[in-house]
Each structure stands twice: as C-alpha cells, then as structure tokens.
N, C-alpha and C. Protein backbone atom coordinates (compact mmCIF):
# COMPACT_ATOMS: atom_id res chain seq x y z
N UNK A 1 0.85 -1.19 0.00
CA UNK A 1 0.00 0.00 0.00
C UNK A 1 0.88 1.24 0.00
N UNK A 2 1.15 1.95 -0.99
CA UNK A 2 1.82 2.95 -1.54
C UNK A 2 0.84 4.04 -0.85
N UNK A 3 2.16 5.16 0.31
CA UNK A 3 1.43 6.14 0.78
C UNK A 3 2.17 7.05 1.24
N UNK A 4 2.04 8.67 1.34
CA UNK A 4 2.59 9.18 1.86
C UNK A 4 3.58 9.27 3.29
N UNK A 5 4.65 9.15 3.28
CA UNK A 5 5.15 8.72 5.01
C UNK A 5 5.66 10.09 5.39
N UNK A 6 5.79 11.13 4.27
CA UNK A 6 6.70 12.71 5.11
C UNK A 6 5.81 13.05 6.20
N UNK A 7 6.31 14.27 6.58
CA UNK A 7 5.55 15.01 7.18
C UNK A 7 4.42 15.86 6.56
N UNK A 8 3.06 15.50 7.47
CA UNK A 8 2.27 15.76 7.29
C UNK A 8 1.68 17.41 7.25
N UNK A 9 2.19 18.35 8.18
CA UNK A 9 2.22 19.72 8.94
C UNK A 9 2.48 20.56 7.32
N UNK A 10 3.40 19.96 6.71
CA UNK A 10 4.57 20.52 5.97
C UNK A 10 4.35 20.57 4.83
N UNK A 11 3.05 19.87 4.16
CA UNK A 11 2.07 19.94 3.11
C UNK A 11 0.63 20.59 3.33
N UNK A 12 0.47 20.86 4.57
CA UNK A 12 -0.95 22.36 4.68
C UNK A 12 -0.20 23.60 4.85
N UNK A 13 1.08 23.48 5.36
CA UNK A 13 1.50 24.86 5.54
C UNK A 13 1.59 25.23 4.12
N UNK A 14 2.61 24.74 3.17
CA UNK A 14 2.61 24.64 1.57
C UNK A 14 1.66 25.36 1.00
N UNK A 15 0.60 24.46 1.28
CA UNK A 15 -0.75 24.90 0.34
C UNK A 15 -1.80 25.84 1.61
N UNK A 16 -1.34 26.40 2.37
CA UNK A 16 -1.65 27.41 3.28
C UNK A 16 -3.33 26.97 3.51
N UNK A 17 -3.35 25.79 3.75
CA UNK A 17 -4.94 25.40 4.26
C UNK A 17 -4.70 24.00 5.05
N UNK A 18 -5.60 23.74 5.78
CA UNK A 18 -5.68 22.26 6.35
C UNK A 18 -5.96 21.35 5.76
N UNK A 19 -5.24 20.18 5.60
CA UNK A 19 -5.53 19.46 4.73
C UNK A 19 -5.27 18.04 5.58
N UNK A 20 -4.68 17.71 6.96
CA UNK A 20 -4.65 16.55 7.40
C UNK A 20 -6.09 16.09 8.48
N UNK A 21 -6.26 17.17 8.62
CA UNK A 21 -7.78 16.75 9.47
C UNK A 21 -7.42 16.06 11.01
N UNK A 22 -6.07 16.59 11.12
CA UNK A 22 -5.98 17.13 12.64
C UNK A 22 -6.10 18.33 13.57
N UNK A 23 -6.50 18.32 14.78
CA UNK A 23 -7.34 19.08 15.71
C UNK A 23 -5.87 20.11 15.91
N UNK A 24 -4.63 19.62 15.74
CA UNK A 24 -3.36 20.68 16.11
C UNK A 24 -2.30 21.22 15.08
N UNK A 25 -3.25 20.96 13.65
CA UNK A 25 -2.29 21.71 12.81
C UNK A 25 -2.18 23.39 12.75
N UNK A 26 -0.35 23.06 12.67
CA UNK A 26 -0.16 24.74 12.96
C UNK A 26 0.04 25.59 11.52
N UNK A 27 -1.06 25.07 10.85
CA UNK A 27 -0.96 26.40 9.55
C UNK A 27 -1.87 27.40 9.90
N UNK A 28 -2.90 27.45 11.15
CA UNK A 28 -3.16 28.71 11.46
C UNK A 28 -2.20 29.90 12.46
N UNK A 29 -1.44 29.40 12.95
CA UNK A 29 -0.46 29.78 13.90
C UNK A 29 0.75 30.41 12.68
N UNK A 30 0.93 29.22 11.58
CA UNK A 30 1.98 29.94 10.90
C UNK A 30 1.74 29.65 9.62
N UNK A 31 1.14 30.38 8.72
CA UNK A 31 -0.19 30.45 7.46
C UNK A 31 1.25 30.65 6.65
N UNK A 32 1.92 31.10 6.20
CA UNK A 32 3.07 30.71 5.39
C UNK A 32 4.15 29.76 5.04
N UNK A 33 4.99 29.69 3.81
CA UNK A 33 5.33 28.12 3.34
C UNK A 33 5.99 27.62 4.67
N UNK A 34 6.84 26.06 4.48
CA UNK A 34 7.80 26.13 5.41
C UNK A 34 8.73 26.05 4.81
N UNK A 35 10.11 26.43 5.69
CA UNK A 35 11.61 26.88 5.23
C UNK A 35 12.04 28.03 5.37
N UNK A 36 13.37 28.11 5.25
CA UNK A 36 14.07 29.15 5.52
C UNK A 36 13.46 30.51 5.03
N UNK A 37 13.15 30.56 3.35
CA UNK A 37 12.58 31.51 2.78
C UNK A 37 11.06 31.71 2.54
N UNK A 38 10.00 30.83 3.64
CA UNK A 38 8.88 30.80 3.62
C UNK A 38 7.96 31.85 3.81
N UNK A 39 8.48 32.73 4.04
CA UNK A 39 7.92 34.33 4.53
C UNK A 39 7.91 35.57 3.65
N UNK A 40 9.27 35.08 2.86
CA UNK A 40 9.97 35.86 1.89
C UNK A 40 9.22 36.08 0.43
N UNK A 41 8.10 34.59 0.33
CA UNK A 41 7.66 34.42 -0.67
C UNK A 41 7.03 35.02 -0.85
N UNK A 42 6.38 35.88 -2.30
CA UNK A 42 5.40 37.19 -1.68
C UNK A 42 4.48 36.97 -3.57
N UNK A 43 5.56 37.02 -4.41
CA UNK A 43 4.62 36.75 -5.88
C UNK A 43 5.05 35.39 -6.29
N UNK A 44 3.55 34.76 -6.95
CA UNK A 44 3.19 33.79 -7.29
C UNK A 44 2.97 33.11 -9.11
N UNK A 45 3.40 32.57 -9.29
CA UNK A 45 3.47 32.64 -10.87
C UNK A 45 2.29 31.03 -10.79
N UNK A 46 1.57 31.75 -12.56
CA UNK A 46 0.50 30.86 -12.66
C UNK A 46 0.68 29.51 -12.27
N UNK A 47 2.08 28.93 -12.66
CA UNK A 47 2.69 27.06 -12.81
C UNK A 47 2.51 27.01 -10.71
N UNK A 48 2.74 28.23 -10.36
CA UNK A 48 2.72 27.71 -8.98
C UNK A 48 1.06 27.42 -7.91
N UNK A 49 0.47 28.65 -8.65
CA UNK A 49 -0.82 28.58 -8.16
C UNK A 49 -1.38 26.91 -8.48
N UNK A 50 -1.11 26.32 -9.64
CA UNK A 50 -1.56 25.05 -10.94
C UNK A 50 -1.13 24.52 -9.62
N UNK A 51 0.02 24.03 -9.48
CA UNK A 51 0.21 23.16 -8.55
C UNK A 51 0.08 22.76 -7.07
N UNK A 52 -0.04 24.42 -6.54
CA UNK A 52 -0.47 23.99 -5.44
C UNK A 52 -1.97 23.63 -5.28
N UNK A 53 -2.72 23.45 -6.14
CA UNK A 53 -4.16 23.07 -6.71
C UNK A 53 -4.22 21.34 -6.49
N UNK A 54 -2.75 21.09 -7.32
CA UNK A 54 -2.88 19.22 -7.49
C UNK A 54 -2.51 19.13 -6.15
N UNK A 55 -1.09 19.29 -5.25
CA UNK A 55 -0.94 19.08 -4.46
C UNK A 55 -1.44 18.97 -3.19
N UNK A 56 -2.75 20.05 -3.12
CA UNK A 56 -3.57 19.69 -2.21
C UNK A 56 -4.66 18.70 -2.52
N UNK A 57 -5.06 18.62 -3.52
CA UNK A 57 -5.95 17.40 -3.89
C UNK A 57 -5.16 16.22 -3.69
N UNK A 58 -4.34 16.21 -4.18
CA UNK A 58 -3.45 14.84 -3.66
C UNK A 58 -3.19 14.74 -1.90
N UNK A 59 -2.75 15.33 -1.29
CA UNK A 59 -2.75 15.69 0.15
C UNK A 59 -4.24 15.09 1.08
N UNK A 60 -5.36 15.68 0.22
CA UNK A 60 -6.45 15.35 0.51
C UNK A 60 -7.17 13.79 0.53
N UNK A 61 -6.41 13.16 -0.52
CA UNK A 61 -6.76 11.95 -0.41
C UNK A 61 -6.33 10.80 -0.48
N UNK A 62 -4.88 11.47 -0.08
CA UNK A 62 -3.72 10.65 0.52
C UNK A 62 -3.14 9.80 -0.89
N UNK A 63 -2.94 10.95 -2.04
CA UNK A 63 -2.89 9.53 -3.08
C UNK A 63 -1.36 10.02 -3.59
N UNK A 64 -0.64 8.86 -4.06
CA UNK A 64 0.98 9.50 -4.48
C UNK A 64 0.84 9.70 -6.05
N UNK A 65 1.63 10.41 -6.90
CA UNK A 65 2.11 11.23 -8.03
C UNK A 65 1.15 10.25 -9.19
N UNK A 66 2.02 8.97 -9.03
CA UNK A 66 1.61 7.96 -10.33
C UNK A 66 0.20 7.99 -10.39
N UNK A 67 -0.49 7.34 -8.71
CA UNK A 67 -1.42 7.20 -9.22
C UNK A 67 -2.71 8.10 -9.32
N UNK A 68 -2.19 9.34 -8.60
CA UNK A 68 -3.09 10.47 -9.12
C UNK A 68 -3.28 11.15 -11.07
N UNK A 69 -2.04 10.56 -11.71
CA UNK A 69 -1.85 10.44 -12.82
C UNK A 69 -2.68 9.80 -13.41
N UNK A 70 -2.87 8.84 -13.27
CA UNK A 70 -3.17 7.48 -13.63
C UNK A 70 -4.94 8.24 -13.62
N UNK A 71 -5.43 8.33 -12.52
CA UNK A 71 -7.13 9.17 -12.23
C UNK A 71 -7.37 10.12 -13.39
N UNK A 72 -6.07 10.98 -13.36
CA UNK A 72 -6.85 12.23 -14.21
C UNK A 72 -6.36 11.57 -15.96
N UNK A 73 -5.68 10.56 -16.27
CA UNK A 73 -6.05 10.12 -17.65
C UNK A 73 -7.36 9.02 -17.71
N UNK A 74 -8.00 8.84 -16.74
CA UNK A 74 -9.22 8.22 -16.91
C UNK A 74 -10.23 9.00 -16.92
N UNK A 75 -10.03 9.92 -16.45
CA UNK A 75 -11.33 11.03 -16.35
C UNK A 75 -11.30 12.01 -17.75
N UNK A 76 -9.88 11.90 -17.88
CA UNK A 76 -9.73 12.62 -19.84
C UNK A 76 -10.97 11.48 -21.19
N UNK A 77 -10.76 10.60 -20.48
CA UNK A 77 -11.44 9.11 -21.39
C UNK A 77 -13.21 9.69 -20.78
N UNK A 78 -13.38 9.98 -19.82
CA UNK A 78 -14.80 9.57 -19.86
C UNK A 78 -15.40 11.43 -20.26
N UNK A 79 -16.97 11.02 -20.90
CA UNK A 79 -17.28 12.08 -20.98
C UNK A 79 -17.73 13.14 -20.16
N UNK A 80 -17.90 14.39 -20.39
CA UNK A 80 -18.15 15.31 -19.76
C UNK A 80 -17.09 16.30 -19.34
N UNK A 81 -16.83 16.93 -18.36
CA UNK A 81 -15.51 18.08 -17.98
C UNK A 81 -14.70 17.08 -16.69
N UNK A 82 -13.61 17.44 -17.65
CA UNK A 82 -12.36 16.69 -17.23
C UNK A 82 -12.14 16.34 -15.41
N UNK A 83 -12.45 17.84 -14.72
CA UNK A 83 -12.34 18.22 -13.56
C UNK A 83 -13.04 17.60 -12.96
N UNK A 84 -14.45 17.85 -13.14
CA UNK A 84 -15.48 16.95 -12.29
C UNK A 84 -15.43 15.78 -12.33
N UNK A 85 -14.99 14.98 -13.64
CA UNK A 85 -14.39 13.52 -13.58
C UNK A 85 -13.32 13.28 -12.73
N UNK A 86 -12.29 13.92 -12.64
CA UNK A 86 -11.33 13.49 -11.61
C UNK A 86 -12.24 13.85 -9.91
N UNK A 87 -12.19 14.68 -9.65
CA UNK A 87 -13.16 14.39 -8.54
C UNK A 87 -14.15 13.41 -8.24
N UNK A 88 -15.15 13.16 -9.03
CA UNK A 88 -15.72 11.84 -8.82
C UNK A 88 -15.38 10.49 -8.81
N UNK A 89 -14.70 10.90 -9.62
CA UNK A 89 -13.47 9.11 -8.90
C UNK A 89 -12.20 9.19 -7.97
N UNK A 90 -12.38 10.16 -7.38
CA UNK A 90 -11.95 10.65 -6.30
C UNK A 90 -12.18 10.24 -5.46
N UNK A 91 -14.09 10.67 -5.22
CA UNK A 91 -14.86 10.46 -4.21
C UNK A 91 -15.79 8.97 -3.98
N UNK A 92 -15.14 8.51 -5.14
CA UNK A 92 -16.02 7.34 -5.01
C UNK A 92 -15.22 5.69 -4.87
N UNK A 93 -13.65 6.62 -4.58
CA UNK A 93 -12.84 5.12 -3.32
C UNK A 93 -13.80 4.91 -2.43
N UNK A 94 -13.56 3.63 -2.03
CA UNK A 94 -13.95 2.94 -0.78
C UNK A 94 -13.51 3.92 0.55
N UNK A 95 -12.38 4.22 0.69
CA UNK A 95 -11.89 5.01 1.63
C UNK A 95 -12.58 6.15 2.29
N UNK A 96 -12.58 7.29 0.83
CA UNK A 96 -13.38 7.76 1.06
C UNK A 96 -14.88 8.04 1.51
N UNK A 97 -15.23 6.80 0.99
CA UNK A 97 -16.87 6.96 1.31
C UNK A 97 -16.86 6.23 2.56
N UNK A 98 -16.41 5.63 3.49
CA UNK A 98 -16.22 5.28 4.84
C UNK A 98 -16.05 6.32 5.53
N UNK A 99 -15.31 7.32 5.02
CA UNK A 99 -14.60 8.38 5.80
C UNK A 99 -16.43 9.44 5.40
N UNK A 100 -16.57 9.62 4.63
CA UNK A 100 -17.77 10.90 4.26
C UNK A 100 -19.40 9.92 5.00
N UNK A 101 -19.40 8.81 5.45
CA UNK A 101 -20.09 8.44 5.73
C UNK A 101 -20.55 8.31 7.61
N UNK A 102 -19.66 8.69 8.03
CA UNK A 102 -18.79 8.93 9.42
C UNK A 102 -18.48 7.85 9.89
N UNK A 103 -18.50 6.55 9.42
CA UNK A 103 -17.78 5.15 9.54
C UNK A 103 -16.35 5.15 10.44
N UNK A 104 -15.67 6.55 9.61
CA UNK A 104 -13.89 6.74 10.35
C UNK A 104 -13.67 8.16 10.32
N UNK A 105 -12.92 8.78 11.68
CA UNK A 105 -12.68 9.48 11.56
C UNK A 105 -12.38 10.77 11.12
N UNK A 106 -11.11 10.05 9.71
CA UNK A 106 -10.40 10.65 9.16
C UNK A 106 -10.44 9.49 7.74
N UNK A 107 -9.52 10.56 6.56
CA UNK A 107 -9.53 9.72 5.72
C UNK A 107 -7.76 8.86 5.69
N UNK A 108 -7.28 9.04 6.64
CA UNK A 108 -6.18 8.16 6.78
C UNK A 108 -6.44 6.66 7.65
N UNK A 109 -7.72 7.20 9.01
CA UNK A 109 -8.03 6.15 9.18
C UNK A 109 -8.77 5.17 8.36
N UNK A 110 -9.75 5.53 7.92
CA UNK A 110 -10.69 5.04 6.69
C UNK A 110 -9.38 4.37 6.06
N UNK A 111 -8.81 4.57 5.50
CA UNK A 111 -7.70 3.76 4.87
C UNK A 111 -7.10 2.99 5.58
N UNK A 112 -6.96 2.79 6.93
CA UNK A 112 -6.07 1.62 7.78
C UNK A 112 -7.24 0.68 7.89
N UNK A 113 -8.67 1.00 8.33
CA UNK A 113 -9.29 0.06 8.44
C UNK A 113 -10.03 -0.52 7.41
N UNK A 114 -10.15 0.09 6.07
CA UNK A 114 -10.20 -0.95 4.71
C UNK A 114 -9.24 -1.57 4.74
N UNK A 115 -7.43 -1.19 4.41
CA UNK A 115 -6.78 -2.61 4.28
C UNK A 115 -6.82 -3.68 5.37
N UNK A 116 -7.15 -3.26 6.53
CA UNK A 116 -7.01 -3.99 7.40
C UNK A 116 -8.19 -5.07 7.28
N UNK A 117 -9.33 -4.94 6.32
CA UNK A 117 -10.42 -5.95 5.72
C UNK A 117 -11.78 -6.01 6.48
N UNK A 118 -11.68 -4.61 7.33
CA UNK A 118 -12.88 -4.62 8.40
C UNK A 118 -14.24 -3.91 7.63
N UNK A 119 -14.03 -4.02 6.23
CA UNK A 119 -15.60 -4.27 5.45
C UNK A 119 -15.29 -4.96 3.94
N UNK A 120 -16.87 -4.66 3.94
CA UNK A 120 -17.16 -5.67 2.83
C UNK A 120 -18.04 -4.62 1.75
N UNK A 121 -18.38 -5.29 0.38
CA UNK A 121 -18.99 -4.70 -0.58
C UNK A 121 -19.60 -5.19 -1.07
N UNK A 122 -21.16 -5.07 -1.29
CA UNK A 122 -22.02 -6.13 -1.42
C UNK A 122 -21.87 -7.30 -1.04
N UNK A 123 -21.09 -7.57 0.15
CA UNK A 123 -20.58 -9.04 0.75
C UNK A 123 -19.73 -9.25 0.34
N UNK A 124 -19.06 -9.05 -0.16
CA UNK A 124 -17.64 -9.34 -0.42
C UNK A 124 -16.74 -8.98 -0.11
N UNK A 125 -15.21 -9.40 0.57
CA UNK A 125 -14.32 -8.48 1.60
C UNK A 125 -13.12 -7.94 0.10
N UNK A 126 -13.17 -6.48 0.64
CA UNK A 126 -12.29 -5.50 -0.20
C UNK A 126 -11.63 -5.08 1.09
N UNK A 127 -10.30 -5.14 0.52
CA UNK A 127 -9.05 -4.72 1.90
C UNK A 127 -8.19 -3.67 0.66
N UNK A 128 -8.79 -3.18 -0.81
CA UNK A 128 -7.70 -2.25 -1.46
C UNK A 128 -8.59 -0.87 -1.05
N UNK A 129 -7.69 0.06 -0.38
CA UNK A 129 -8.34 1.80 -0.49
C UNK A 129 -8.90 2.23 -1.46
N UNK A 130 -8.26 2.12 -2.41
CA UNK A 130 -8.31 2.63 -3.76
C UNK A 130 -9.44 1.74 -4.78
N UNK A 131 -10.66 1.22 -4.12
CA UNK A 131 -11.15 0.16 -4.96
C UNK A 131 -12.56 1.35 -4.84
N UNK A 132 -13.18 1.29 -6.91
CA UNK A 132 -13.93 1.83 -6.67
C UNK A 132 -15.26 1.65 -6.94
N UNK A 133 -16.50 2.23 -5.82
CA UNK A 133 -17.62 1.65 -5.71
C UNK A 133 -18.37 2.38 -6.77
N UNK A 134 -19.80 1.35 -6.69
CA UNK A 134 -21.03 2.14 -7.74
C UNK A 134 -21.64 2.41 -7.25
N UNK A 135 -22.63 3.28 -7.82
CA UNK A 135 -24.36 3.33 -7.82
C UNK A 135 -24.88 2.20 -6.99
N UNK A 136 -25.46 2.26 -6.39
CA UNK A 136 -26.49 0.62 -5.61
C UNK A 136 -25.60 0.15 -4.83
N UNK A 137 -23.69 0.15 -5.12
CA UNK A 137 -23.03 -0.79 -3.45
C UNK A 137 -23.26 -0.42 -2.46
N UNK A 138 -23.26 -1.44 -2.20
CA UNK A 138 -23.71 -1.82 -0.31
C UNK A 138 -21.74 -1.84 0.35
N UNK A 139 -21.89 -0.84 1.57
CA UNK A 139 -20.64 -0.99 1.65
C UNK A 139 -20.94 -1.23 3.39
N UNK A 140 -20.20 -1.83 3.71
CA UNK A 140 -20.71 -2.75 5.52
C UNK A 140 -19.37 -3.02 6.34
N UNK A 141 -19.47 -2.67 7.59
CA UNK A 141 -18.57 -3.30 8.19
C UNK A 141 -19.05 -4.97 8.80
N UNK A 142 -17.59 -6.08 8.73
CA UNK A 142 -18.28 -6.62 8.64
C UNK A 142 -18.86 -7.43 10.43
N UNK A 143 -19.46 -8.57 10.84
CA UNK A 143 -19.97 -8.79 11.81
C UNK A 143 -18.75 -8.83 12.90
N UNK A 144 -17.55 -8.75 12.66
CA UNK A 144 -16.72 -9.32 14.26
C UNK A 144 -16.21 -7.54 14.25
N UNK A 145 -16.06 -6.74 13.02
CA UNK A 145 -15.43 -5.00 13.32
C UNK A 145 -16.61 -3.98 13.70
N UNK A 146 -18.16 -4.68 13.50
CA UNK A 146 -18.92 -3.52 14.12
C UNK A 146 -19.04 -2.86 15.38
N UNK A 147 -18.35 -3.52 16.15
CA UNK A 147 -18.19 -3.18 17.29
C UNK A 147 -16.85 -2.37 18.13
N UNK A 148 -16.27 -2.65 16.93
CA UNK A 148 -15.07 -1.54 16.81
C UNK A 148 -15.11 -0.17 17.55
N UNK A 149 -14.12 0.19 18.64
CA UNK A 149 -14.15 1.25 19.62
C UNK A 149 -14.05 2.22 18.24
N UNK A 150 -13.35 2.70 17.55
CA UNK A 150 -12.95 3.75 16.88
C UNK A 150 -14.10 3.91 15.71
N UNK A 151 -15.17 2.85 15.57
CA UNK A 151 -16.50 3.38 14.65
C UNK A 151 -17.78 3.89 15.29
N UNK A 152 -17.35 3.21 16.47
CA UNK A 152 -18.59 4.06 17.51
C UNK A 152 -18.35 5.29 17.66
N UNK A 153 -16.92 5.41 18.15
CA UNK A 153 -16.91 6.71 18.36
C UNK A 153 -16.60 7.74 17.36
N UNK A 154 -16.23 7.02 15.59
CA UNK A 154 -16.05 8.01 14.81
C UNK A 154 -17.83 8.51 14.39
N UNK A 155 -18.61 7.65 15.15
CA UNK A 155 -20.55 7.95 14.50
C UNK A 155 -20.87 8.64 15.45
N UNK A 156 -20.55 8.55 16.65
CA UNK A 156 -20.87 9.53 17.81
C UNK A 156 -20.01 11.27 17.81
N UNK A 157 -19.24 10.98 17.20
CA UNK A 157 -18.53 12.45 17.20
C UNK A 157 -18.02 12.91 15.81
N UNK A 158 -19.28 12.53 14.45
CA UNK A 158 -19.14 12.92 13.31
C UNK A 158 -19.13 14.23 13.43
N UNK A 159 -18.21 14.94 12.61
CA UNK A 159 -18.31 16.57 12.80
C UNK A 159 -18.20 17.34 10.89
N UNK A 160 -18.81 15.92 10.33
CA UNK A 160 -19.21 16.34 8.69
C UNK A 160 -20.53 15.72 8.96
N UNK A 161 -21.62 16.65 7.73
CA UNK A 161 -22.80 16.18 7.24
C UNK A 161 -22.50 15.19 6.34
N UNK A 162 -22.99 14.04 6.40
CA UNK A 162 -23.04 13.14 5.07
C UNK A 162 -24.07 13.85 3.86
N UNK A 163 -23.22 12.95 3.01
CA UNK A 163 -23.73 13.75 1.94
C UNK A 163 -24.76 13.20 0.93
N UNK A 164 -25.36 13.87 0.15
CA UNK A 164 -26.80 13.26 -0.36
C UNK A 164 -26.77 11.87 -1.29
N UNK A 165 -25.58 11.83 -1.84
CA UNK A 165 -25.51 10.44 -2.56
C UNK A 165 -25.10 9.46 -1.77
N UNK A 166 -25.10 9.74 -0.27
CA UNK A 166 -24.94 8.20 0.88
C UNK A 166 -26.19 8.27 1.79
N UNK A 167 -26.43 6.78 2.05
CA UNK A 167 -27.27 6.68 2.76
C UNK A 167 -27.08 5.72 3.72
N UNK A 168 -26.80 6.28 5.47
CA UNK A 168 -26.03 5.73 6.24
C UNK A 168 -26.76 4.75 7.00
N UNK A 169 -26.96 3.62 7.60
CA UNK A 169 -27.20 2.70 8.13
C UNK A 169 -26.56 2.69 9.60
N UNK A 170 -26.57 3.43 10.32
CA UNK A 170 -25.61 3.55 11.61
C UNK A 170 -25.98 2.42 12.71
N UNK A 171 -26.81 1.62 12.52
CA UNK A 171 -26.83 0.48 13.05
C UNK A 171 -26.61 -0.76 12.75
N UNK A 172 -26.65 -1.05 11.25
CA UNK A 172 -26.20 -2.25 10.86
C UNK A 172 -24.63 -1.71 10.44
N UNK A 173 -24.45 -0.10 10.77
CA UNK A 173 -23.10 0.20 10.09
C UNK A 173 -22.63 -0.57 8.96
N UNK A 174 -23.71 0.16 7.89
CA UNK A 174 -23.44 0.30 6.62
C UNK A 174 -23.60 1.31 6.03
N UNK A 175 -23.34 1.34 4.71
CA UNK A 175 -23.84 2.56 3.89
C UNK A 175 -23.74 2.04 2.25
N UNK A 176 -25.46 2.78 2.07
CA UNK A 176 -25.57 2.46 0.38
C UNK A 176 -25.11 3.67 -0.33
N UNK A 177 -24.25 3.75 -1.29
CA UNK A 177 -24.66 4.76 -2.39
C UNK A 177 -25.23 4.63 -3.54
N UNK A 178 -25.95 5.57 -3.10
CA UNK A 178 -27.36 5.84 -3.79
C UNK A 178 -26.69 6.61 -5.60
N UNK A 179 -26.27 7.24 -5.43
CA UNK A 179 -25.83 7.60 -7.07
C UNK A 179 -24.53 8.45 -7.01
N UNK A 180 -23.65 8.42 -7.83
CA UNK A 180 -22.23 8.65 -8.14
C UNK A 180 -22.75 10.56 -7.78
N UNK A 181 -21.73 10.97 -7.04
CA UNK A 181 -21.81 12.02 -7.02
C UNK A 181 -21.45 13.17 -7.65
N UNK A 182 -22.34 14.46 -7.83
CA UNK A 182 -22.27 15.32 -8.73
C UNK A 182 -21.22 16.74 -8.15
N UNK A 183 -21.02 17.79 -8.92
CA UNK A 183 -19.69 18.62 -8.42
C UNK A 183 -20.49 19.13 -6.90
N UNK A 184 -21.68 19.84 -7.40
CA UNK A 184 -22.55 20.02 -6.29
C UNK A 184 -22.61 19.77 -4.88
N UNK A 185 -21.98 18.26 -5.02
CA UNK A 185 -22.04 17.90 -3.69
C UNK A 185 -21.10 17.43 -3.30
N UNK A 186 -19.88 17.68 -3.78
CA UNK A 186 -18.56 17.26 -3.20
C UNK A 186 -18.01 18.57 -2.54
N UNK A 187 -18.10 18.57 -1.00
CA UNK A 187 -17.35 20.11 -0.62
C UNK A 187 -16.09 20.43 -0.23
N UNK A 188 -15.43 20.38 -1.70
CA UNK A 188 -13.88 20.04 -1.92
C UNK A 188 -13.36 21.68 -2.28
N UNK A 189 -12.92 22.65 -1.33
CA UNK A 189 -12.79 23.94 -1.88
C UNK A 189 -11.10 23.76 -3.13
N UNK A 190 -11.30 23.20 -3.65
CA UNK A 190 -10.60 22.77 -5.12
C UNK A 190 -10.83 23.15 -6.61
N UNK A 191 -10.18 24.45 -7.04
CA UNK A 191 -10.41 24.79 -7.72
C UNK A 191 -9.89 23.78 -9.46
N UNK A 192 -10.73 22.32 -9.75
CA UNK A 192 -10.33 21.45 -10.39
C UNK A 192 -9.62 21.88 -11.78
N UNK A 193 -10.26 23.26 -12.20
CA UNK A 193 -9.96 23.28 -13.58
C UNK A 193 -8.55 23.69 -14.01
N UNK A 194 -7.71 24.58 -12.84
CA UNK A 194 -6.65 24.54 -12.84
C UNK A 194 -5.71 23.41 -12.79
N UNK A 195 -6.09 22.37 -12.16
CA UNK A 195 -5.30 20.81 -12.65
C UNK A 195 -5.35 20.42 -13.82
N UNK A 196 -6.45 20.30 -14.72
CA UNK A 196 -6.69 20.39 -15.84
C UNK A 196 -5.88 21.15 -16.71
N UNK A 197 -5.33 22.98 -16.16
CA UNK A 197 -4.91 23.16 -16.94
C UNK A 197 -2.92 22.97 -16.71
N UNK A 198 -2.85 22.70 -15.70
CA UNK A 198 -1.67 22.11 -15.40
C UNK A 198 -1.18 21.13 -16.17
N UNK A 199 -1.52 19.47 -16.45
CA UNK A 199 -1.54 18.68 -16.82
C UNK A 199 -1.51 18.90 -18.40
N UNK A 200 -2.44 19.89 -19.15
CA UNK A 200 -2.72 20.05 -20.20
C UNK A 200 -1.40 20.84 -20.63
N UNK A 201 -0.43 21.26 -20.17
CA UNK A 201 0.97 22.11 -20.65
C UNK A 201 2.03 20.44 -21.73
C-alpha cells in the first residue's frame, strides 16, 4: 500500500490550508510556506498557483504522483468536464466513502481500516483503499469489526454532514450509495480546472 510517510504539517503549511484533518495543525499559527525563505515568498506565478491546486488534492486523499496520474487520464477518457471527472473518482474510493459516511474518523483512518479488511462490498471483503464503488453498493462493516471502539466513536462524534448520494445505516453500520456524485455535492474547496490546466501544458 503505496502512501505518503513525510511530514504531514509541511504539506498544509505549503498549500496554506488544512488538509490533514488534525485538531493541532499549525498552519493557522503559521499560514506561510515552510523553510528558511517561507515568509519571503510574496509573488506567485501561474505554474505555482496550478500546482499547489494538485498538491492539495493529492494531500487530501492521501494519493501519491503515479497514481493520481493514472485518475486524471481516466477522467480525460470519460465524458463530460475533465475536472469533475477526476473528482468523482476521487470520491467514489472505498476510503473515502467510509470516511464521508462517518464510519472513520479521518480519511487516513478510513484507509487503515479498509486494508485492514474490516468491510465488505455487497458481501464481499475489499481490503484495497483505492477500490472503486457504484451506484447501488452496499458498503458494511463486517460482523466481528462492528463493534469496533474507533466506529462508535467516529458515528458519535461525526463533525461532517453526510452527503446526499450516501445513505447511512448507523446500526447495521453500513452505507448504500445511492448515485455517483455530482460537483454540487462534493465540498472540496478545489479549484479542479486549474489541474486540468496544469496537466494540459
């Protein structure tokens, strides 16, 4: 399982927003890059704005270089605008939708406890993050992890609204999605089309 291991702090300060979805990151304390000349930095050229665009989308969903590559030439293949395709298969890992469903935490945990095989998909055990669901899957934890200290308490102290294309089951701790989600409802402050035009150089 190919994943980020740097430091975490050191990619929201970068992209001057939160992006690990911990309670003690200090990019509000210190909202500029990190490094020696992090303060110094003052004008921004278009290639830099482009990137700090991917880099936080990547940051966001914990995914490395290749295979965020790999997403946005599949979303070039399908129809419609490029952007909103990479986002929706974004949002429609397993990982993620554990994590937007309040199943886990975070979306790093959501990722330890898919590989770790503590659900299933339409009954069937998926242990890859990166595996992606449809329309109508049934996604479940399964009978010996529902009882899991860290899903009780990630459903008891959800601090996101789920969102309209899930429909949560907090007692059989499951969740259906109901239909692939639209830009509308992904609240990703990601301005996509600049990746698009990054990639497109």
């Amino acid at each position: 399982m190919a994943r980020n291991t740097g430091p975490r702090h050191r990619a929201c300060r970068r992209a001057r927003t939160q992006l690990c979805q911990s309670k003690r990151c200090p990019v509000e304390k210190r909202p500029y890059p990190p490094g020696q000349h992090g303060r110094g930095r003052i004008k921004e050229s278009d290639y830099q704005l482009q990137l700090r665009e991917k880099q936080k989308l990547r940051a966001m969903y914990g995914i490395l270089e290749r295979q965020f590559r790999r997403y946005y030439e599949i979303a070039t293949r399908q129809p419609g605008i490029t952007g909103e395709n990479l986002l929706r298969i974004l949002e429609s890992r397993i990982d993620n939708v554990v994590w937007r469903s309040g199943l886990a935490a975070t979306r790093p945990q959501a990722r330890q406890l898919v590989n770790h095989g503590h659900f299933r998909v339409n009954g069937k055990k998926v242990d890859i993050p990166s595996f992606q669901v449809k329309a109508g899957d049934v996604v479940s934890a399964r009978e010996r992890s529902r009882e899991l200290l860290v899903v009780q308490h990630s459903l008891d102290t959800i601090s996101h609204p789920v969102p309209e294309w899930l429909s949560v089951n907090g007692e059989g701790r499951s969740v259906t999605v109901l239909s692939m989600p639209m830009r509308a409802q992904i609240d990703t402050s990601i301005k996509e089309q600049m990746i698009v035009e990054l990639y497109s150089k």
